[in-house]
Protein backbone atom coordinates (compact mmCIF):
# COMPACT_ATOMS: atom_id res chain seq x y z
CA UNK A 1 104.71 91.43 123.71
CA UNK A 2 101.09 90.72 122.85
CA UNK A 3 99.48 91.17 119.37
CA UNK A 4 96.47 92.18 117.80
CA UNK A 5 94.53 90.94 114.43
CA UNK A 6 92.28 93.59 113.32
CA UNK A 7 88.92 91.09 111.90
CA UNK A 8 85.69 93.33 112.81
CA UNK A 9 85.49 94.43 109.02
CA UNK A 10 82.47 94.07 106.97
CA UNK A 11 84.50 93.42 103.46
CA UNK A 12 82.37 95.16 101.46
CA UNK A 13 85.03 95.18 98.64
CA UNK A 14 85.01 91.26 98.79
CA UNK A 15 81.04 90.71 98.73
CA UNK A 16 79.46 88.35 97.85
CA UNK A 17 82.23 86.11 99.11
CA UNK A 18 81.54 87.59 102.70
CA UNK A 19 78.25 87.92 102.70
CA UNK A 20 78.09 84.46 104.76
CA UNK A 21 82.25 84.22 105.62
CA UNK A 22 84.04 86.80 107.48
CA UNK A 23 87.17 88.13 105.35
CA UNK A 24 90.06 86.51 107.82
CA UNK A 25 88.02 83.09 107.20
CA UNK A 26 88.23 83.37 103.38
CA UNK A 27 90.50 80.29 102.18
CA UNK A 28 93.60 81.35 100.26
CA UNK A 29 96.40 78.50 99.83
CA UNK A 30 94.07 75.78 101.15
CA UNK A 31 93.56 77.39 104.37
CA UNK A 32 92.38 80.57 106.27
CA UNK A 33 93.70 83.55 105.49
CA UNK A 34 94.25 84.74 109.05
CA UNK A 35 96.18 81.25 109.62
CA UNK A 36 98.78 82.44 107.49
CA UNK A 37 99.05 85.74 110.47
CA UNK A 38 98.68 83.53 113.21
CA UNK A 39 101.91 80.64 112.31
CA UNK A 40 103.85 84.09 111.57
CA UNK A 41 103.06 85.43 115.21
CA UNK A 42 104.04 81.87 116.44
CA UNK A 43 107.20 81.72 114.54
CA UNK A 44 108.01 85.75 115.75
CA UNK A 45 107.16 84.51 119.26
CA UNK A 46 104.71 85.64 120.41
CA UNK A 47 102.32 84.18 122.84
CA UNK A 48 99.25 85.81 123.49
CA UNK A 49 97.02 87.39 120.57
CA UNK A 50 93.70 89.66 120.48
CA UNK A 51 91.01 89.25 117.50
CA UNK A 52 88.33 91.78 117.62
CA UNK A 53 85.18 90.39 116.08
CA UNK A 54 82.33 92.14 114.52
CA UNK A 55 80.52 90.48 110.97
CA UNK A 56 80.17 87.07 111.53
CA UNK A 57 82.71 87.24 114.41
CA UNK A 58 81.26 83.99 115.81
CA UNK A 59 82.49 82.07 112.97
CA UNK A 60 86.12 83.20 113.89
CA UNK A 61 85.77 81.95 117.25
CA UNK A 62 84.19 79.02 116.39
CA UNK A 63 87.29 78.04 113.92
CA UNK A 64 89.76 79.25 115.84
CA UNK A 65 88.93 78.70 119.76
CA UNK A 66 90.73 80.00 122.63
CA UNK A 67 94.54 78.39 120.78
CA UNK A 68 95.93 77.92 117.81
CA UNK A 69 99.95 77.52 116.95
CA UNK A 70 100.98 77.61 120.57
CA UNK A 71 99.12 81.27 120.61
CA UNK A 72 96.68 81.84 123.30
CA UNK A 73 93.57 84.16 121.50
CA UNK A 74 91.45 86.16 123.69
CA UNK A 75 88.69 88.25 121.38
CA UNK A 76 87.04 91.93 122.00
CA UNK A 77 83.70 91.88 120.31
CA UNK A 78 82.27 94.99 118.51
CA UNK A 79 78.92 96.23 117.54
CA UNK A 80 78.51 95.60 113.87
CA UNK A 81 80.85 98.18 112.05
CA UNK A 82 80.95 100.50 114.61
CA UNK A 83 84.14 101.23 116.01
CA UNK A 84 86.97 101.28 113.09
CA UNK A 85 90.42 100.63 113.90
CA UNK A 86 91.51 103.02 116.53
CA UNK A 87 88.28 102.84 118.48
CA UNK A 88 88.46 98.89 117.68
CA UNK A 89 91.54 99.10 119.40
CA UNK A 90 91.10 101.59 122.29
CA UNK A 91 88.41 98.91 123.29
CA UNK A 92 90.89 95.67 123.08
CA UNK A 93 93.23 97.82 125.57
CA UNK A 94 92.52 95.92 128.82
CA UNK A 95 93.53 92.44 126.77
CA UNK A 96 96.45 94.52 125.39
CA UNK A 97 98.27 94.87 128.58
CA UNK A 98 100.61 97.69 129.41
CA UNK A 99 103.64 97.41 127.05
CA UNK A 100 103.65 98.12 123.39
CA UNK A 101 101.79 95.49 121.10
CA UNK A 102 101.67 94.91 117.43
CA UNK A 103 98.81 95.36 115.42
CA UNK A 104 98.05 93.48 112.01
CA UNK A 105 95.61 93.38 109.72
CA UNK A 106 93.38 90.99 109.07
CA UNK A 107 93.04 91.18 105.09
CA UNK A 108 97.52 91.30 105.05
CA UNK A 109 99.20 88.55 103.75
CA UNK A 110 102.97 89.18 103.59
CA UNK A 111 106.54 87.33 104.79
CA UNK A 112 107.61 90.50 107.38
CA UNK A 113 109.29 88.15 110.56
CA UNK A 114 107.13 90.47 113.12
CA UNK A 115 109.76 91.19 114.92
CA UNK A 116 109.52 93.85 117.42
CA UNK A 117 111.71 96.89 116.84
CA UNK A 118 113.98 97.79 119.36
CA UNK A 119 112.95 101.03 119.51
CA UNK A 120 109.60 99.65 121.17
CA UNK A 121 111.81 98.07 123.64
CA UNK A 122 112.77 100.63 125.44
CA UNK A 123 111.42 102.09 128.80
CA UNK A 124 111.68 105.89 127.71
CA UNK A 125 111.77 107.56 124.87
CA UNK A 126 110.10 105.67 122.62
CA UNK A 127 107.84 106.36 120.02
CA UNK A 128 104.29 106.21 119.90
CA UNK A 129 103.98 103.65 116.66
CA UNK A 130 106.37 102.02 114.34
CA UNK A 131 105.22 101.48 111.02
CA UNK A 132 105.87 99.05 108.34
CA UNK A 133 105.91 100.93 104.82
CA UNK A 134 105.63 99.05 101.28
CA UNK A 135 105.99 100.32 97.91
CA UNK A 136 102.81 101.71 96.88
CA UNK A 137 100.20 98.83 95.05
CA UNK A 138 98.53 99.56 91.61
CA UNK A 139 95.55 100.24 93.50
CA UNK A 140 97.09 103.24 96.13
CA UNK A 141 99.98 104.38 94.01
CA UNK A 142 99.31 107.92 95.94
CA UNK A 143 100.79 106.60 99.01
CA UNK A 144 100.32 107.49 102.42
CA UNK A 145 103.45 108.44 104.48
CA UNK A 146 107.42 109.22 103.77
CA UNK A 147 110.43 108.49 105.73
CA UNK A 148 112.72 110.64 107.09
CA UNK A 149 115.72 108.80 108.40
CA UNK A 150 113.27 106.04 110.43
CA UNK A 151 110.90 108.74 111.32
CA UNK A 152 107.83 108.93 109.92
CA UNK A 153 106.87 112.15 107.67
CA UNK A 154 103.22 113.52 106.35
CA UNK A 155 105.12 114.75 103.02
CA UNK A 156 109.07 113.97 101.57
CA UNK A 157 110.06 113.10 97.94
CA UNK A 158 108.45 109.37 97.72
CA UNK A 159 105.68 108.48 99.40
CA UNK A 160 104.68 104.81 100.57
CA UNK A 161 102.03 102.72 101.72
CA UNK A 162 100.83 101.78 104.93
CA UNK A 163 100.91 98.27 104.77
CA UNK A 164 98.88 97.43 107.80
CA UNK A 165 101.15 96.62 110.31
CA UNK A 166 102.51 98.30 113.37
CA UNK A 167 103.35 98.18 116.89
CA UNK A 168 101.92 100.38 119.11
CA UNK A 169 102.60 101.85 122.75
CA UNK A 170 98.99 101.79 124.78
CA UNK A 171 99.55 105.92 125.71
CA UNK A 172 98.58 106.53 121.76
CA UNK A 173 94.80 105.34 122.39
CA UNK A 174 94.25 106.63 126.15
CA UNK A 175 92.84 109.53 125.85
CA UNK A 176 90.06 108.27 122.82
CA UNK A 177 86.83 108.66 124.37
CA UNK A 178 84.98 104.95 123.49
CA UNK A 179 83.49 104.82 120.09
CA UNK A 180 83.99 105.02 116.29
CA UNK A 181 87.75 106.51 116.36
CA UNK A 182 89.59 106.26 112.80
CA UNK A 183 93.34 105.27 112.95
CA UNK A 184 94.78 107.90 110.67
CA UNK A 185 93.66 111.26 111.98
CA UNK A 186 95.33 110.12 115.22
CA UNK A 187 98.55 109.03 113.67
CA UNK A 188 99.03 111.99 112.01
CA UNK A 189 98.65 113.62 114.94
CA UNK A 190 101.73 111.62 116.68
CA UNK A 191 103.75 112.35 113.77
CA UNK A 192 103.46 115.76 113.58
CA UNK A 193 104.69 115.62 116.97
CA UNK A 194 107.65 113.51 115.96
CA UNK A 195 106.18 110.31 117.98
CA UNK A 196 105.99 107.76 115.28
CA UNK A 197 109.32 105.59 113.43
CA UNK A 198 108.78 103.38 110.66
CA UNK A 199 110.77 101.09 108.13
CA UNK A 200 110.38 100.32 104.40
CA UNK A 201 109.72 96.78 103.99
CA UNK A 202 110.26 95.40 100.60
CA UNK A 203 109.49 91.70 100.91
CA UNK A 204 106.37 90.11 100.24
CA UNK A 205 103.14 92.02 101.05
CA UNK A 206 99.56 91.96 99.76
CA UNK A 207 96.45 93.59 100.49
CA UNK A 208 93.79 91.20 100.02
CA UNK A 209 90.75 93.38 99.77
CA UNK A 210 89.58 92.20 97.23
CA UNK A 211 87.97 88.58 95.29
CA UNK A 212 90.37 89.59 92.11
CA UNK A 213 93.48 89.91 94.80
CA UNK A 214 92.37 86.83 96.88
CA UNK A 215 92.46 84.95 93.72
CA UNK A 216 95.63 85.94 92.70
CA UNK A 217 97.09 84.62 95.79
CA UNK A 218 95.40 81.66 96.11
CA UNK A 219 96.89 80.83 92.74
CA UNK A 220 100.24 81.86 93.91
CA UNK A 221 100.62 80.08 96.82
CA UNK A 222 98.75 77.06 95.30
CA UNK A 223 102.18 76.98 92.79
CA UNK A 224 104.58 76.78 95.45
């Protein structure tokens, strides 16, 4: 199974610190954030990884190059800010391959294994996404999704957060016409239809969107 490391983002939330340093670059811990992502993938096993590329994309590449961990990295360029995640991602197809493929993003720091559900294993009948849910942050305590059993419902009693991560089978992005295609309006769509599963993950997760959050972590993981 191949993965992908969503990177095109501007970070406006995290200017001025990206006004010359694309988010996944910013250091945290000593290092990169996105290195943190990429020794996880490694460790999960998998082999071959995608980085789209959009703001200062060319630093990524330069830093990174074709390997890093034992992971092969092959990169889909964007036009600046154009494409979002689901058209970002209905462009990487071809790199993607046929079978499902995780998706990550690149501003997530967090200690989930990776490890493909089964569910995304099988030939037939599985869903279209499996999502990893966390307990809503301080800054989206309205949630985004409940769980119904391990499907994935619009509405239910508590309400979590997409943390970011998911795996993904290709037929969920065919049909996008190329261009600026949001994620959510299309997973809704699946799980209306009763396409998507998901988990609650209650190990370590952060959304670094911000310099306030990025600090916190650095100081965090500069204590261990």
């Amino acid at each position: 199974m191949r993965a992908m490391i969503l990177a095109a983002g501007r970070g406006e939330r995290m200017r001025p610190l990206t006004d010359h340093c694309p988010k996944p670059l910013l250091p945290v811990g000593g290092r990169p954030l996105i290195g943190y992502t990429l020794d996880r993938l490694a460790t999960a096993g998998y082999r071959e990884v995608v980085i789209n590329l959009a703001h200062l994309g060319e630093q990524i590449r330069a830093t990174l190059g074709e390997c890093q961990t034992g992971l092969a990295i092959r990169y889909s360029p964007e036009p600046e800010g154009a494409l979002e995640t689901a058209g970002g991602i209905r462009q990487a197809l071809p790199l993607l391959g046929e079978e499902p493929f995780l998706v990550v993003n690149g501003d997530v720091w967090c200690d989930h294994p990776l490890t493909p559900p089964a569910t995304m294993n099988t030939a037939t009948d599985r869903p279209l996404a499996h999502l990893v849910l966390v307990a809503n942050p301080d800054h989206h305590t309205q949630g985004d999704f409940a769980l119904d059993g391990e499907r994935v419902a619009l509405a239910g009693n508590e309400l979590l957060t997409f943390s970011g991560i998911g795996w993904y089978d290709p037929a969920l992005f065919r049909d996008l016409p190329p261009g600026r295609r949001a994620l959510g309006p299309l997973l809704r769509q699946a799980i209306e239809a009763g396409r998507v599963t998901g988990e609650h993950y209650t190990g370590a997760w952060r959304d670094i969107g911000t310099p306030e959050r990025l600090a916190a972590l650095d100081t965090e993981l500069g204590g261990r």
